[in-house]
C-alpha atoms as a PDB file:
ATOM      1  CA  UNK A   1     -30.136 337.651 158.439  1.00  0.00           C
ATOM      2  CA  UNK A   2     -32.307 334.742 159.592  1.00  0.00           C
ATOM      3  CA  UNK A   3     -35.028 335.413 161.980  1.00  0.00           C
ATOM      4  CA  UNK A   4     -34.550 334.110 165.967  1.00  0.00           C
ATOM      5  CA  UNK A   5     -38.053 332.366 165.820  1.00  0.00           C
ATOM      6  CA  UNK A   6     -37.963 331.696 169.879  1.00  0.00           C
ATOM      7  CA  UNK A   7     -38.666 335.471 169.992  1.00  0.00           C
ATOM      8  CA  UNK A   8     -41.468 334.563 168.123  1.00  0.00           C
ATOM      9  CA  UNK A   9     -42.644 331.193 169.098  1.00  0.00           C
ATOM     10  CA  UNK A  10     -43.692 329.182 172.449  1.00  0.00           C
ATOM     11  CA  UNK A  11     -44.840 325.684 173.229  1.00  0.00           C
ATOM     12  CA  UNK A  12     -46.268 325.464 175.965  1.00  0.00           C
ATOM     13  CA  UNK A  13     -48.446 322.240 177.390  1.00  0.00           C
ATOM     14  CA  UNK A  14     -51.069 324.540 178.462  1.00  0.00           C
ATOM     15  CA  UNK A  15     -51.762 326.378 175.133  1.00  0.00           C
ATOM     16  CA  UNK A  16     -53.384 324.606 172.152  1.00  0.00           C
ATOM     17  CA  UNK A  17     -51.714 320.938 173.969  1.00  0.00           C
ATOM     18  CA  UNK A  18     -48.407 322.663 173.259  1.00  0.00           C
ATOM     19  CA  UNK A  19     -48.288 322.939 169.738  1.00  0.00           C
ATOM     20  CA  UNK A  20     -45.847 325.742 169.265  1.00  0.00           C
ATOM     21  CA  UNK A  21     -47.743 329.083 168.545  1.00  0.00           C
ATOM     22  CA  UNK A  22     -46.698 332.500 167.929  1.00  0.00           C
ATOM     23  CA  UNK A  23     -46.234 333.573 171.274  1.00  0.00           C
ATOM     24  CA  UNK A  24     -49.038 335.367 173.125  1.00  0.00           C
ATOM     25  CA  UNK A  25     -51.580 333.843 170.848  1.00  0.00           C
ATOM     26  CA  UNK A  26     -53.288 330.385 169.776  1.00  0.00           C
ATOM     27  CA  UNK A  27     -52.446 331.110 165.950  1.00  0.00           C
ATOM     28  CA  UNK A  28     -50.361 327.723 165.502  1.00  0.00           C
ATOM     29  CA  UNK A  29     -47.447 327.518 163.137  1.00  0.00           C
ATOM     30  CA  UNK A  30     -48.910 324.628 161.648  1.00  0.00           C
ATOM     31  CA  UNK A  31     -51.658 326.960 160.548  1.00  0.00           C
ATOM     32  CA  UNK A  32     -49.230 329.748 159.454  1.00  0.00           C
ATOM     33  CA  UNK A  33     -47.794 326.928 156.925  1.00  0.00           C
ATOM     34  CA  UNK A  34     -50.646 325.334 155.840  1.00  0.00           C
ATOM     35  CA  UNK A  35     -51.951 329.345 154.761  1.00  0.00           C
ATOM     36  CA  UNK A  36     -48.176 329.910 153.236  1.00  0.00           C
ATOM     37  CA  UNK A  37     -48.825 326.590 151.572  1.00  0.00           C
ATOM     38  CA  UNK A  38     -52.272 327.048 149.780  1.00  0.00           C
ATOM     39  CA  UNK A  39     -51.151 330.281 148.577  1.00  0.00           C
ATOM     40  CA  UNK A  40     -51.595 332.973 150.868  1.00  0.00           C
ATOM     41  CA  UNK A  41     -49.907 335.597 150.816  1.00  0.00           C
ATOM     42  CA  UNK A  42     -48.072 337.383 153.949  1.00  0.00           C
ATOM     43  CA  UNK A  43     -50.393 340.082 153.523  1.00  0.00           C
ATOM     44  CA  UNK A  44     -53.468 338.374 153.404  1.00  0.00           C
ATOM     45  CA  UNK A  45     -52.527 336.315 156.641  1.00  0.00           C
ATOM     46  CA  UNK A  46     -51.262 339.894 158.381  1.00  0.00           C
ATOM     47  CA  UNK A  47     -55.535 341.207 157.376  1.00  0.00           C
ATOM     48  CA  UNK A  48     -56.637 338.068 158.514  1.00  0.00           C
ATOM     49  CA  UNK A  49     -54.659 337.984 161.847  1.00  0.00           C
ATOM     50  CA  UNK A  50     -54.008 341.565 162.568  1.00  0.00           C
ATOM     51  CA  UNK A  51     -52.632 341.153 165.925  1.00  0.00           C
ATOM     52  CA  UNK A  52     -49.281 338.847 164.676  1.00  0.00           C
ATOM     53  CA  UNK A  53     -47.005 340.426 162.491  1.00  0.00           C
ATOM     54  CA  UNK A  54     -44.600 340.229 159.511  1.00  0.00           C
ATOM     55  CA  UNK A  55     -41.712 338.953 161.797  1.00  0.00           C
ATOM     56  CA  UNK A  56     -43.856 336.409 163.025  1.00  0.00           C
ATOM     57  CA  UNK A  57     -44.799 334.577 159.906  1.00  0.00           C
ATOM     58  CA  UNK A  58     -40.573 334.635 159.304  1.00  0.00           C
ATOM     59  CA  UNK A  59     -40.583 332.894 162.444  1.00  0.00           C
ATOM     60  CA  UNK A  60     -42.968 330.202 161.707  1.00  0.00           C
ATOM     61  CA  UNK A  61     -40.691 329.524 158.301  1.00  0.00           C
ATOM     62  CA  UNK A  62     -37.652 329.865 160.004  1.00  0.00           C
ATOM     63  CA  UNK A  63     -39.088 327.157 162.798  1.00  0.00           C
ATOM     64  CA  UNK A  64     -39.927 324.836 160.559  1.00  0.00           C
ATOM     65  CA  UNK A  65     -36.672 325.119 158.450  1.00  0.00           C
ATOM     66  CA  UNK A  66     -35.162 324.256 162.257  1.00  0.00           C
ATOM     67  CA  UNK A  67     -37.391 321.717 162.929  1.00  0.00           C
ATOM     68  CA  UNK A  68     -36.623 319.430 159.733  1.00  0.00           C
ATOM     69  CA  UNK A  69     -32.856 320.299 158.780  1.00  0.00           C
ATOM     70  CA  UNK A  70     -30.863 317.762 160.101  1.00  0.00           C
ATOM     71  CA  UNK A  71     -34.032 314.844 159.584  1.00  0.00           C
ATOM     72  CA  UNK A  72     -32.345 312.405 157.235  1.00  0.00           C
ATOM     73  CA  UNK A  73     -34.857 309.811 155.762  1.00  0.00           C
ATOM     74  CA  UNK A  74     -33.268 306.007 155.143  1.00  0.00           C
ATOM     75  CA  UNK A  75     -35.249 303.890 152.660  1.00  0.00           C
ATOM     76  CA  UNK A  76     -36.802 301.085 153.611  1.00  0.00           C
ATOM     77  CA  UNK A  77     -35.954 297.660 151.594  1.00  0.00           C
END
C-alpha cells in the first residue's frame, strides 16, 4: 500500500523558504533523497535523525514519485 506522504510532509513559506520537510522538523526531503541517493541506508538516516521515522523516509520517496509522474520531457530540435 503506498504511503499518504501529506501525513508526512509540509511546505510551508515560513520553514526552510517552504521547501517541503517532514512535518514538525527542518529535515528537507531533498536531503532525505540526496542520503537515499549516495547510499544510505534507512537505518543509518533513522541513527542519524532519530526523531523522524521509517514512515517518513516512505514519504519523502513516495513525494517525489508524486512530484515527477506525470512530467513528460519534449526534445528540443
Amino acid at each position: 500500500m503506498k504511503i499518504n506522504w501529506k501525513r508526512y510532509i509540509q511546505s510551508e513559506p515560513a520553514i526552510m523558504l517552504g521547501k517541503p520537510v517532514i512535518k514538525g522538523t527542518r529535515i528537507t526531503v531533498e536531503l532525505i533523497l540526496e542520503k537515499l541517493s549516495e547510499g544510505e541506508s534507512f537505518q543509518q538516516i533513522l541513527e542519524s535523525h532519530p526523531h523522524i521515522s521509517d514512515k517518513a523516509i516512505k514519504a519523502c520517496l513516495a513525494y517525489a514519485h508524486d512530484s515527477i509522474k506525470n512530467e513528460t520531457v519534449f526534445a528540443v530540435v
